[in-house]
Structure formats: C-alpha cells, structure tokens
C-alpha atoms as a PDB file:
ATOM      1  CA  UNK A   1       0.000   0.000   0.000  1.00  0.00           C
ATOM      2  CA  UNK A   2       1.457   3.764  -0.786  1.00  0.00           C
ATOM      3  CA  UNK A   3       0.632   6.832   0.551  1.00  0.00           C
ATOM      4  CA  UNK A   4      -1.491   7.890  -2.142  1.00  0.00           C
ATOM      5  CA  UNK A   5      -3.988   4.999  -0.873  1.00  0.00           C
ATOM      6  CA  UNK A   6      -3.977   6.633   2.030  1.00  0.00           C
ATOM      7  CA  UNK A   7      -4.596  10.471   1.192  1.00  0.00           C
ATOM      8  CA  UNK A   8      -7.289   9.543  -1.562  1.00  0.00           C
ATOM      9  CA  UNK A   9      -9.217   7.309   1.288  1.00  0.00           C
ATOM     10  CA  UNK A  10     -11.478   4.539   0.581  1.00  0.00           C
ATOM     11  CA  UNK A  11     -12.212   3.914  -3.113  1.00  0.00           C
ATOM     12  CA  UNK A  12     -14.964   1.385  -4.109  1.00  0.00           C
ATOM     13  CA  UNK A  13     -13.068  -1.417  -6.533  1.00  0.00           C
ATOM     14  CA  UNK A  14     -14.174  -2.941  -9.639  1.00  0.00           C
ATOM     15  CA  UNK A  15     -15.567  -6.596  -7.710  1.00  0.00           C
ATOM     16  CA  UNK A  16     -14.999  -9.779  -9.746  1.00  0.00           C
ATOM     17  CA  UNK A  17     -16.791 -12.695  -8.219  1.00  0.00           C
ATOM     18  CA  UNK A  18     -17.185 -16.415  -9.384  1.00  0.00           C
ATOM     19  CA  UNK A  19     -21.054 -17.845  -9.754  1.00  0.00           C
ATOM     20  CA  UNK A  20     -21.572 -21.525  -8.454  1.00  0.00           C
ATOM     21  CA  UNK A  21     -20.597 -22.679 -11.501  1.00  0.00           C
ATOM     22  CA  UNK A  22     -17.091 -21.247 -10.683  1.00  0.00           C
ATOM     23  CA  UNK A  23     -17.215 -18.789 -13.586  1.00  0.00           C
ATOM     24  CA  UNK A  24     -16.223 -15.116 -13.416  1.00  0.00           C
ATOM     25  CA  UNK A  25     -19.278 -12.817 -12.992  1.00  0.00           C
ATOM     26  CA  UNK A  26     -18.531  -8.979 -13.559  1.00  0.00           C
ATOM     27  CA  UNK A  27     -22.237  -7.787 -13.629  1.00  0.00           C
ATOM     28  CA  UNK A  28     -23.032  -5.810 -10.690  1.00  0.00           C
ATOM     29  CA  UNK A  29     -26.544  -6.721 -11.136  1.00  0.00           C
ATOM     30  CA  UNK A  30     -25.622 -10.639 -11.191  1.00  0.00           C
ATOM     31  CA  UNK A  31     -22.713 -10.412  -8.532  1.00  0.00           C
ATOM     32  CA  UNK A  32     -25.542  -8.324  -6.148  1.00  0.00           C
ATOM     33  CA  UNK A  33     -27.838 -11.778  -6.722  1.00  0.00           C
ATOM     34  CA  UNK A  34     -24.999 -13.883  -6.134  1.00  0.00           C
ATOM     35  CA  UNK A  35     -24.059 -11.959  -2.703  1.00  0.00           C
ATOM     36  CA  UNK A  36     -27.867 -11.905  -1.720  1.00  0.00           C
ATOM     37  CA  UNK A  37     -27.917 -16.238  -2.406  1.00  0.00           C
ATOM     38  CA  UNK A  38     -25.045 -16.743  -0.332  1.00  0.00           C
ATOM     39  CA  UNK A  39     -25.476 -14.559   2.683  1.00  0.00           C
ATOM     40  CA  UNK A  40     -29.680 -15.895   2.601  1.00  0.00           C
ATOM     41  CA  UNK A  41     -27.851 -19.504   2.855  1.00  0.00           C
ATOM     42  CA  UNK A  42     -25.168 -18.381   5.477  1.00  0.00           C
ATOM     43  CA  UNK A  43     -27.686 -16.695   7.961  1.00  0.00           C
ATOM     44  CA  UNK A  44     -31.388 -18.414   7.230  1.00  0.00           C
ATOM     45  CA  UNK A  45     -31.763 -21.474   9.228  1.00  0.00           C
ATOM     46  CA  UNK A  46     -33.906 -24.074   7.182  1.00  0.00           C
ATOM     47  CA  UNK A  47     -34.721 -26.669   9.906  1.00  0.00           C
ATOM     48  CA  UNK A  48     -35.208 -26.145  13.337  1.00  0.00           C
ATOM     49  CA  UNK A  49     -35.289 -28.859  15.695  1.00  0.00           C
ATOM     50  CA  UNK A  50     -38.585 -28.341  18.051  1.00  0.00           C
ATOM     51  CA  UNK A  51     -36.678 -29.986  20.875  1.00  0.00           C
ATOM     52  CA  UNK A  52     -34.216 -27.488  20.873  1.00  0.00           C
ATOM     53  CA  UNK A  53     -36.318 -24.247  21.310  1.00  0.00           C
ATOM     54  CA  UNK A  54     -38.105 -25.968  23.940  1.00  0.00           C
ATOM     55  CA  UNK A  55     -34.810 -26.379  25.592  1.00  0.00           C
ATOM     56  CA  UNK A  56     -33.503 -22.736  25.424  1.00  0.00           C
ATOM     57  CA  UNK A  57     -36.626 -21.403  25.984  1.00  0.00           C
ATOM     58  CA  UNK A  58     -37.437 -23.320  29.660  1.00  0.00           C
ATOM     59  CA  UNK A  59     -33.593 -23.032  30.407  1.00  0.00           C
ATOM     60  CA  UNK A  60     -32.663 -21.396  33.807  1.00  0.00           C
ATOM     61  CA  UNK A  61     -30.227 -18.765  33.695  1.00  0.00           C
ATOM     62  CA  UNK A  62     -27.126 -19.827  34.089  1.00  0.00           C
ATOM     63  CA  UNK A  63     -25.411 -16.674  33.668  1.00  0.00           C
ATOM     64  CA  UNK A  64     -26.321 -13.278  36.080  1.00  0.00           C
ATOM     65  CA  UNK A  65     -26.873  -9.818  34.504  1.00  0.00           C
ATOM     66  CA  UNK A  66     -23.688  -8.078  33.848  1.00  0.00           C
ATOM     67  CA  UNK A  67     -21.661  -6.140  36.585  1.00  0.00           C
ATOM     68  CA  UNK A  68     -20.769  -2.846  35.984  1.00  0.00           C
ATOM     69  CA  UNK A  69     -17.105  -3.609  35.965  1.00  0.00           C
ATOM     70  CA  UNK A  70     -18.105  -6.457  33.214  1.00  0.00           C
ATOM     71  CA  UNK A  71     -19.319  -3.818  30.996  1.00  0.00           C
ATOM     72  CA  UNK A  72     -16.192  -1.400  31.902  1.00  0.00           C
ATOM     73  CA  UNK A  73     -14.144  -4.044  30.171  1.00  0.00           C
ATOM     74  CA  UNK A  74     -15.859  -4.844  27.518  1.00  0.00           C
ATOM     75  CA  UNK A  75     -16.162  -1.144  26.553  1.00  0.00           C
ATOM     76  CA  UNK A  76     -12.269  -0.948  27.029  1.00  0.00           C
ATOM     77  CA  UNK A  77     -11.628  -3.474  24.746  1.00  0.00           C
ATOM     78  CA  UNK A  78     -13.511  -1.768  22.062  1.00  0.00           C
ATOM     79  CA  UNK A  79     -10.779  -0.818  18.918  1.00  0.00           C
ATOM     80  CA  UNK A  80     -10.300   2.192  18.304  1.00  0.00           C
ATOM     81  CA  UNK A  81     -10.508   3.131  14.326  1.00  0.00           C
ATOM     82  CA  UNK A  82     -13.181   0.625  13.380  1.00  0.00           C
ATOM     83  CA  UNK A  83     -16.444   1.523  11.200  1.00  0.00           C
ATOM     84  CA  UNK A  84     -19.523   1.996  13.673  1.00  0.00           C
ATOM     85  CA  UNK A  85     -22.407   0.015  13.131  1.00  0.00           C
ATOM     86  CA  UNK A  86     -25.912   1.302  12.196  1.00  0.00           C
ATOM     87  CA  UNK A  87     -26.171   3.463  15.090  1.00  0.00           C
ATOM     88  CA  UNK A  88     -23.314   5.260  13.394  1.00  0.00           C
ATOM     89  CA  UNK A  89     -21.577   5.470  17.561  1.00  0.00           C
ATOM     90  CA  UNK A  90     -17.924   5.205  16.970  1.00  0.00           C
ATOM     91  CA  UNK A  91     -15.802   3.250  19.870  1.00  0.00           C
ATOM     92  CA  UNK A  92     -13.922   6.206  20.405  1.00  0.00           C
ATOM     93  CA  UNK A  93     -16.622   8.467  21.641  1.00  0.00           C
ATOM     94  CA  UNK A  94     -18.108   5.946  24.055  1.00  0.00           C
ATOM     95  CA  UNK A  95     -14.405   5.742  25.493  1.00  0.00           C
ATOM     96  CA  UNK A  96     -14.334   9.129  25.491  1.00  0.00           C
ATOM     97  CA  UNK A  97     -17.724   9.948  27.456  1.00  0.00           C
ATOM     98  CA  UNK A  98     -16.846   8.495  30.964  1.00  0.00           C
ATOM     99  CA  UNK A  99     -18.215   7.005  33.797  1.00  0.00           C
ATOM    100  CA  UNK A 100     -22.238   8.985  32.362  1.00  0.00           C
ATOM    101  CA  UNK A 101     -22.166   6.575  29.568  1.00  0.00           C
ATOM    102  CA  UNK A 102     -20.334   4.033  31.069  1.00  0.00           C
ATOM    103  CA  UNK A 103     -23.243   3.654  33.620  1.00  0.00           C
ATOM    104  CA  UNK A 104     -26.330   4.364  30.986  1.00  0.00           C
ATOM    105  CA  UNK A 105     -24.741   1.476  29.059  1.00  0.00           C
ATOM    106  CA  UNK A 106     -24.945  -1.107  32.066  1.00  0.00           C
ATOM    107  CA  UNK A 107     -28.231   0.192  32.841  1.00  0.00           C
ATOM    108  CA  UNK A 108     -29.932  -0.461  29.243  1.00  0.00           C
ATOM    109  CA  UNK A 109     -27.676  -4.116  29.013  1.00  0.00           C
ATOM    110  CA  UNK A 110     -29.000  -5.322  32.710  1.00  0.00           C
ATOM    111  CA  UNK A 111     -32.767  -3.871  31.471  1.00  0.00           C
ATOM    112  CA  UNK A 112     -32.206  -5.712  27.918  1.00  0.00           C
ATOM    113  CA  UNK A 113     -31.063  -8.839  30.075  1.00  0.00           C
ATOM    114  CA  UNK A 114     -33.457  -9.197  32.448  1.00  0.00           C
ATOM    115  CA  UNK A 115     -36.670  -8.769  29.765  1.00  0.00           C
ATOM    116  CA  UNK A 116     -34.628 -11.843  27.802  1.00  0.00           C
ATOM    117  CA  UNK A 117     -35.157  -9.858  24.460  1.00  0.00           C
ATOM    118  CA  UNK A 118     -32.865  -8.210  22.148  1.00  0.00           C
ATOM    119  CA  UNK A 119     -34.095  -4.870  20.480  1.00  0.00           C
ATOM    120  CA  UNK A 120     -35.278  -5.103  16.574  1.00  0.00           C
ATOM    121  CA  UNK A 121     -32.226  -2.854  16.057  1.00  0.00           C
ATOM    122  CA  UNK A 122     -29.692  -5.093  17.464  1.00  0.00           C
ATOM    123  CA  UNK A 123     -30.437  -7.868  14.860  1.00  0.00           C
ATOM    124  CA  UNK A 124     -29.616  -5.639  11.982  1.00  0.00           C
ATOM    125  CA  UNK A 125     -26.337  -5.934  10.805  1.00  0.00           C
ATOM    126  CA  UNK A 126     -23.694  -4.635   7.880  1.00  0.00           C
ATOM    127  CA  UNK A 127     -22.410  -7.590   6.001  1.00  0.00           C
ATOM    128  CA  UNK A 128     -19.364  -6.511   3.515  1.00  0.00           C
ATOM    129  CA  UNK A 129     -17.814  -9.634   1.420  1.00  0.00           C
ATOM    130  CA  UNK A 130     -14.178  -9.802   1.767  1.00  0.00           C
END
C-alpha cells in the first residue's frame, strides 16, 4: 500500500466474483444476486429442531446480569478506528464519554437482560464480502 492509498481514502473497486458454476461474474446486477444467495444460505436457518427451542426457551439462567465492571471491560476493549455500526456510535466516543455513559450502558444491558429480548435494532447488521 502507498501513501497515495492513504490520502485519496477509501475507493470502491471494480468486484470480480465467481457464480456456483465457478465462472467469473462482472455484472453488478448478477454479482448483487450472487451476494444476496449466499449470505440468505449463510444466515437463514432451514430446519429447526422443536426440541431445541423448547430447551432454550425453559432453560434457567445460568449466567447473572452483567456487573458494571463487566461492561467497563468490555467497553475498554472496544478498537479504536473501526467503522460503527448502524447506530453510526464510533468506539472512540463511548471511550471518550466516561463514567455517564459508562453507567447508561450497564443500565440499558442489565434492562435488555433481564426482559430476555434483544431490540429489533440489534439484529440488523452490515455484512461486507471480503
């Protein structure tokens, strides 16, 4: 990598993918389809054993809400200069905020723990191929 990369900053490449067939597909249309068929098999579950739900649903809790020194770690082991996710919150500026955030986090993870459901917005995700 030069330094030109870096001054000129992210610049979308030409993407050249290969189709199940193993040939070279250089649509953007077509390698968009391909994308959308492989993540849709990666993260949709086909079969689902009854048993199984029935297990993880009447489960005790094995684990206990987070601590508040729990949640200090984790949010100092968040890397710096990473992408934020959809709520667009870079690591940096939750480091930055302090103990106020620091304790406003625990509180909404310990109120998301103890109602045993994740928020809609937490199951969205950014999925870039590699």
């Amino acid at each position: 990598m030069v330094i030109g990369d870096f001054k000129k900053g992210y610049q979308p490449r030409t993407n050249i993918i290969k189709d199940g067939k193993g040939d070279l597909v250089l649509d953007s249309n077509r390698i968009l389809a391909r994308r959308k068929n492989c993540f849709s098999q990666l993260f949709n579950a086909h079969e689902v054993n009854d048993d199984r739900q029935t297990e993880i649903r009447t489960a005790e809790q094995l684990v206990t809400e987070p601590s508040a020194f729990e949640v200090e770690v984790a949010i100092e082991k968040l890397k710096r200069h990473k992408s934020p996710g959809i709520d667009q919150i870079p690591a940096e500026l939750i480091k930055a905020r302090g103990r106020k955030i620091r304790s406003e986090i625990t509180k909404l993870t310990n109120s998301i723990w103890n109602k045993k459901v994740f928020p809609e917005e937490w199951k969205e995700s950014i999925s870039l191929p590699i």
